[in-house]
N, C-alpha and C. Protein backbone atom coordinates (compact mmCIF):
# COMPACT_ATOMS: atom_id res chain seq x y z
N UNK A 1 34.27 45.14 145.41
CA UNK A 1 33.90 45.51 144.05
C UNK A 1 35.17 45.55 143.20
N UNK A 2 34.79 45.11 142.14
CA UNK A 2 36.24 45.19 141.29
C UNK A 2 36.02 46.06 140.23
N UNK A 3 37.65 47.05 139.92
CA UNK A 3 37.68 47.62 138.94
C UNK A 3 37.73 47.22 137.65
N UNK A 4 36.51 47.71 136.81
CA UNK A 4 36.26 47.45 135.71
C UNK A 4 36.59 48.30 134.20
N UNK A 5 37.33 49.51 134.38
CA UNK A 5 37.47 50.26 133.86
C UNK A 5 38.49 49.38 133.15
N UNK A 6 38.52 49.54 131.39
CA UNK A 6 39.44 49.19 130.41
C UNK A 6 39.91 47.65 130.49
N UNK A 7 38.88 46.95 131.48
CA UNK A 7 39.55 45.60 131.87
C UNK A 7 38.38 44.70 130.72
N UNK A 8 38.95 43.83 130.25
CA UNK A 8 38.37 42.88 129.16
C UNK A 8 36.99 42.26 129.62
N UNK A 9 36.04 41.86 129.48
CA UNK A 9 35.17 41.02 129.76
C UNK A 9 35.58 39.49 129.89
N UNK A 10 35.71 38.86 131.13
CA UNK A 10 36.02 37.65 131.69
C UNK A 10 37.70 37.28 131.72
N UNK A 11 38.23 38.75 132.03
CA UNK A 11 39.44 38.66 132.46
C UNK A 11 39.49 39.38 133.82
N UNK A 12 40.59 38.94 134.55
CA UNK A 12 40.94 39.92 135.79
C UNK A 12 42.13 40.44 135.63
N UNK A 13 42.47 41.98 136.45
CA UNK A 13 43.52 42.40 135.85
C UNK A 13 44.65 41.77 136.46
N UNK A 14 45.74 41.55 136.20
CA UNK A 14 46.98 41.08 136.17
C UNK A 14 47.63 42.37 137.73
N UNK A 15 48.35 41.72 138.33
CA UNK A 15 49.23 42.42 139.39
C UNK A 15 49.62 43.28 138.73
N UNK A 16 49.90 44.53 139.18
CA UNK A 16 50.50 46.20 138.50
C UNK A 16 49.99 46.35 137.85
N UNK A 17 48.56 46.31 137.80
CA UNK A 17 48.14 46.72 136.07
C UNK A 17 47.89 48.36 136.79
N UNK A 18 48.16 49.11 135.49
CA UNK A 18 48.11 50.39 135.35
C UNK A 18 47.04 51.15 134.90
N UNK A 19 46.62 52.00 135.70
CA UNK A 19 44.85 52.74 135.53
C UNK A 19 45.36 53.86 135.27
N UNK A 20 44.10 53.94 133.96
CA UNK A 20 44.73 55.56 133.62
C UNK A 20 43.03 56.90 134.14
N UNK A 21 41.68 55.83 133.89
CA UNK A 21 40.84 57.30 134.19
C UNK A 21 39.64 56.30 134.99
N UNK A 22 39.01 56.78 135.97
CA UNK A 22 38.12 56.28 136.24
C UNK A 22 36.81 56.46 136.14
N UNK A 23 36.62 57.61 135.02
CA UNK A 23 35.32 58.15 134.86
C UNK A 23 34.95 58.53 133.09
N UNK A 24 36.09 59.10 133.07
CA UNK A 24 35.94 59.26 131.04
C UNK A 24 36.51 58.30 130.28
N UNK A 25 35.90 58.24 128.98
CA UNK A 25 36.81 57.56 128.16
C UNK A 25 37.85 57.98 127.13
N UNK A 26 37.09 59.37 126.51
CA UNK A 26 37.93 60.59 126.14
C UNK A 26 38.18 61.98 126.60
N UNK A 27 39.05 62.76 126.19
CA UNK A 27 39.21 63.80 126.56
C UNK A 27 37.94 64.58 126.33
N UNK A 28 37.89 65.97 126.72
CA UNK A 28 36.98 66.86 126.06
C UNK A 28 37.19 66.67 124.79
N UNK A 29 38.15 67.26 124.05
CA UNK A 29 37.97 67.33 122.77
C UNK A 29 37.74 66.33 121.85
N UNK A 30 38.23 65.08 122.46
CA UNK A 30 37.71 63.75 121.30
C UNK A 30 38.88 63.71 121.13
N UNK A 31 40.19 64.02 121.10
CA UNK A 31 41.41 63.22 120.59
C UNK A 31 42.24 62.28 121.23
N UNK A 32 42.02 62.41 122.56
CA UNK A 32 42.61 61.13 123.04
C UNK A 32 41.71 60.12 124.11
N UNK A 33 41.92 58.91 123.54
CA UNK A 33 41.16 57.51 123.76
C UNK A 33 42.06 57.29 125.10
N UNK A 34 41.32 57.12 126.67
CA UNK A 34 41.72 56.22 127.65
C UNK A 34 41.81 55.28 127.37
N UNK A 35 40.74 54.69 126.93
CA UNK A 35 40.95 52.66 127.42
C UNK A 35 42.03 52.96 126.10
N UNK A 36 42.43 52.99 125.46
CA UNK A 36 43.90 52.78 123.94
C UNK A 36 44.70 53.12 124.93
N UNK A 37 44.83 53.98 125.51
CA UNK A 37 46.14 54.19 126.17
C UNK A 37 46.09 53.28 127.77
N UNK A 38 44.96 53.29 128.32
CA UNK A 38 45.18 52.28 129.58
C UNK A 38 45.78 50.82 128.85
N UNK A 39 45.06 50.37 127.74
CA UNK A 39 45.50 49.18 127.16
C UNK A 39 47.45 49.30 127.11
N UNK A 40 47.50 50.52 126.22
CA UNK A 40 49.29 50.42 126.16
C UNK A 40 50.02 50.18 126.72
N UNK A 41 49.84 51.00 128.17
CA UNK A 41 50.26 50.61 129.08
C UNK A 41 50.89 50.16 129.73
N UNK A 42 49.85 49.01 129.75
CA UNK A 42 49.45 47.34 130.69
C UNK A 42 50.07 46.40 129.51
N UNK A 43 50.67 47.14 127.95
CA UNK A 43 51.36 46.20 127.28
C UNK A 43 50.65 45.41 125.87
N UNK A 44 49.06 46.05 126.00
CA UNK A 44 48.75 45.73 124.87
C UNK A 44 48.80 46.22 123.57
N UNK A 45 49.26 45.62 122.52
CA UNK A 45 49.63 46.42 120.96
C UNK A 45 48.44 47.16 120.69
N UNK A 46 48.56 48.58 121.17
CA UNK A 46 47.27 49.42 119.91
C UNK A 46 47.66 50.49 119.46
N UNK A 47 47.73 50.63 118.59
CA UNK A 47 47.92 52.38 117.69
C UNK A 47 47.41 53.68 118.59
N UNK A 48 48.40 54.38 118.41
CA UNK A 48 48.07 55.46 119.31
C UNK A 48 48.75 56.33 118.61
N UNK A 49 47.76 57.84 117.88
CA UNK A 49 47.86 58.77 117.99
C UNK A 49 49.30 59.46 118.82
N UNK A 50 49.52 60.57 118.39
CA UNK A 50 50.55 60.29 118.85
C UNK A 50 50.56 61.35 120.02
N UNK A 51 49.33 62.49 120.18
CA UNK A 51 48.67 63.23 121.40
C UNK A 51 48.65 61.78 122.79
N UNK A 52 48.04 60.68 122.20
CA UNK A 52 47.85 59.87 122.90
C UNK A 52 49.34 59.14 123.99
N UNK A 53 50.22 59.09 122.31
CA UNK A 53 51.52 58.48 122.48
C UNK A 53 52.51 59.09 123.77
N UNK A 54 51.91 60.80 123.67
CA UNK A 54 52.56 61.94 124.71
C UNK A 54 51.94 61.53 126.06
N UNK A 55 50.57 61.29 126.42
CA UNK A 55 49.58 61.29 127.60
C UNK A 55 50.40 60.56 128.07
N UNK A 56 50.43 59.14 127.21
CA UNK A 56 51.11 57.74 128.02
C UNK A 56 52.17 57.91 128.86
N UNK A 57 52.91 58.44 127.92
CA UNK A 57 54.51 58.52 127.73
C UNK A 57 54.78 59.49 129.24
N UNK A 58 54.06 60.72 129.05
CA UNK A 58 54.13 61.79 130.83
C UNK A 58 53.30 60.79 131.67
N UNK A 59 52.22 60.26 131.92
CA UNK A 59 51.84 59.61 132.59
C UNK A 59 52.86 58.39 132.99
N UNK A 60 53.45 57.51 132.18
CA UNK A 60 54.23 56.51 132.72
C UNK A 60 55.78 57.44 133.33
N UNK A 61 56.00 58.26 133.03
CA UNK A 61 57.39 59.14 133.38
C UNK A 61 56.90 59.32 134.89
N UNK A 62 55.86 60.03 134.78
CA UNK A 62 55.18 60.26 136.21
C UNK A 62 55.23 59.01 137.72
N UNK A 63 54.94 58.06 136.89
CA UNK A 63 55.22 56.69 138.08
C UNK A 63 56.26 56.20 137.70
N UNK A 64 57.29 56.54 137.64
CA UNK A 64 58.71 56.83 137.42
C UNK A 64 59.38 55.10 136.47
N UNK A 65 58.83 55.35 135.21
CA UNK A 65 59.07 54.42 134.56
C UNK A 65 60.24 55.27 133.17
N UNK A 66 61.15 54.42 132.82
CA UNK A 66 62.40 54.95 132.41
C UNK A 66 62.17 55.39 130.27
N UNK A 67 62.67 56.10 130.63
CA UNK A 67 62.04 55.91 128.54
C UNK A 67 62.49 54.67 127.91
N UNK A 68 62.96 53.89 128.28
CA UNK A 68 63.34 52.89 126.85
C UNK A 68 62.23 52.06 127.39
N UNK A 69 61.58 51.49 128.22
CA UNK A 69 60.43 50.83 128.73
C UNK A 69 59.25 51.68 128.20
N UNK A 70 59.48 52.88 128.39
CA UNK A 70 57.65 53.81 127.74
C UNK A 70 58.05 53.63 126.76
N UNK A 71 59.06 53.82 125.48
CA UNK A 71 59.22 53.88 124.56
C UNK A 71 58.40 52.18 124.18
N UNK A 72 58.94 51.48 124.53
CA UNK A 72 58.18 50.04 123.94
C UNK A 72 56.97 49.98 124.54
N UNK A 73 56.35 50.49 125.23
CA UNK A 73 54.99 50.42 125.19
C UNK A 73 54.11 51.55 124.62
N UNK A 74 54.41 52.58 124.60
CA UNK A 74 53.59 53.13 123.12
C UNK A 74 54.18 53.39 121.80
N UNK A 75 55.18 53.15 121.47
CA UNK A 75 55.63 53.04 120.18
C UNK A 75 56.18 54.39 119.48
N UNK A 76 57.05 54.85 120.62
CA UNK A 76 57.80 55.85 120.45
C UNK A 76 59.43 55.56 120.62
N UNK A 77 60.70 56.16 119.90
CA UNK A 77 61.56 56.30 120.12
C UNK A 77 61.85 56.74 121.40
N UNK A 78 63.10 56.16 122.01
CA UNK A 78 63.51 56.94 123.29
C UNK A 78 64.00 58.63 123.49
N UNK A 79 64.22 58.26 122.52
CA UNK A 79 65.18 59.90 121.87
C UNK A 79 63.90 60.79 121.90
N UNK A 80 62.29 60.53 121.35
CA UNK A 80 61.38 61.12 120.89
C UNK A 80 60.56 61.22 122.74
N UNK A 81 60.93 60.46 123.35
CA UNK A 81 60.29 60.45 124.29
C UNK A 81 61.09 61.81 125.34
N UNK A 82 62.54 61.68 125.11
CA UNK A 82 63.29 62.47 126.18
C UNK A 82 62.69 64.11 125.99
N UNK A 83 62.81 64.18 124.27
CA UNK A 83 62.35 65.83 123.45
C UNK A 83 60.79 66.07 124.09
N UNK A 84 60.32 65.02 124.43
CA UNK A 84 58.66 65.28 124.75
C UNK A 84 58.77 66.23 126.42
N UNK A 85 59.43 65.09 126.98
CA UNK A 85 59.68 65.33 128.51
C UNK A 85 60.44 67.05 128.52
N UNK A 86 62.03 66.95 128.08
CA UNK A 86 62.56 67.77 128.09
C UNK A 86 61.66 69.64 127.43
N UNK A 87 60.84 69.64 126.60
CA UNK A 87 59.80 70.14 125.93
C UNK A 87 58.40 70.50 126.86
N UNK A 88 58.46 70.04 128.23
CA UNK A 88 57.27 69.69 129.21
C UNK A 88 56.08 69.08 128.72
N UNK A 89 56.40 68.33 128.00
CA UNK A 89 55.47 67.51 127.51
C UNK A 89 54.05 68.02 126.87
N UNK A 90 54.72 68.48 125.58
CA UNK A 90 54.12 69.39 124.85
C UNK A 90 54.57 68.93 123.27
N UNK A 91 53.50 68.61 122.33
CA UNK A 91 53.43 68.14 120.81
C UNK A 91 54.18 69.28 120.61
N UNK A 92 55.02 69.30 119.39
CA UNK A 92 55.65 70.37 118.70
C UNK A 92 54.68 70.62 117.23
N UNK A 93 54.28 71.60 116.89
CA UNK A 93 53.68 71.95 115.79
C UNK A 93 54.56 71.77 114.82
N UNK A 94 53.93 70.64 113.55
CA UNK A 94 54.87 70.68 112.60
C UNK A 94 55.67 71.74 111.95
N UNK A 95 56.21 71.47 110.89
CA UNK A 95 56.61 72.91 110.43
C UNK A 95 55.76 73.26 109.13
N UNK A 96 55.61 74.24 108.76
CA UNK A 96 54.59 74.87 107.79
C UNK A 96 52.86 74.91 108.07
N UNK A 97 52.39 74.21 109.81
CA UNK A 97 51.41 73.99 110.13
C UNK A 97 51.28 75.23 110.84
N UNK A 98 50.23 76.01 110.91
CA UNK A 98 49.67 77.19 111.82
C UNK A 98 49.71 76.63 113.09
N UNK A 99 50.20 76.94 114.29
CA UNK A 99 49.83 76.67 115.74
C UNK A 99 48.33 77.02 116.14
């Protein structure tokens, strides 16, 4: 049986492709999109939120991928990626925004 999760219709996935959920597509709350971020990934251009931009970003750190590589695949600075990690990978509340 082949995995079909986030994979295109009449494509197969490519060697290393990277799985991010095998059962949801969003979180509970509705703010972050799996297949957008399984897509990133694996290298495809999509806008991502930037809750999303964090998931990726600890998830690819996790299978020990380096920040300037996560950084080009979700569209974060390296610098922005280290503050995420270093931070435990936790959004910072803007400033003048209520937590």
């Amino acid at each position: 049986m082949t995995h079909m999760i986030g994979i295109f219709i009449g494509r197969r996935e490519p060697a290393g492709y990277q799985y991010v959920s095998t059962t949801d597509t969003i979180d509970p709350t509705g703010s972050i999109d799996y297949i957008a971020i399984e897509a990133a990934i694996n290298g495809r251009k999509v806008a991502l939120s930037d809750a999303e931009k964090l998931f990726a970003a600890r998830l690819l750190d996790s299978r020990g991928i380096g920040c300037t590589s996560i950084s080009k695949l979700v569209g974060a600075t390296p610098g922005r990626i280290s503050r995420w990690k270093a931070a435990g990978w936790v959004l910072a509340t803007p400033e003048g925004v209520a937590a």
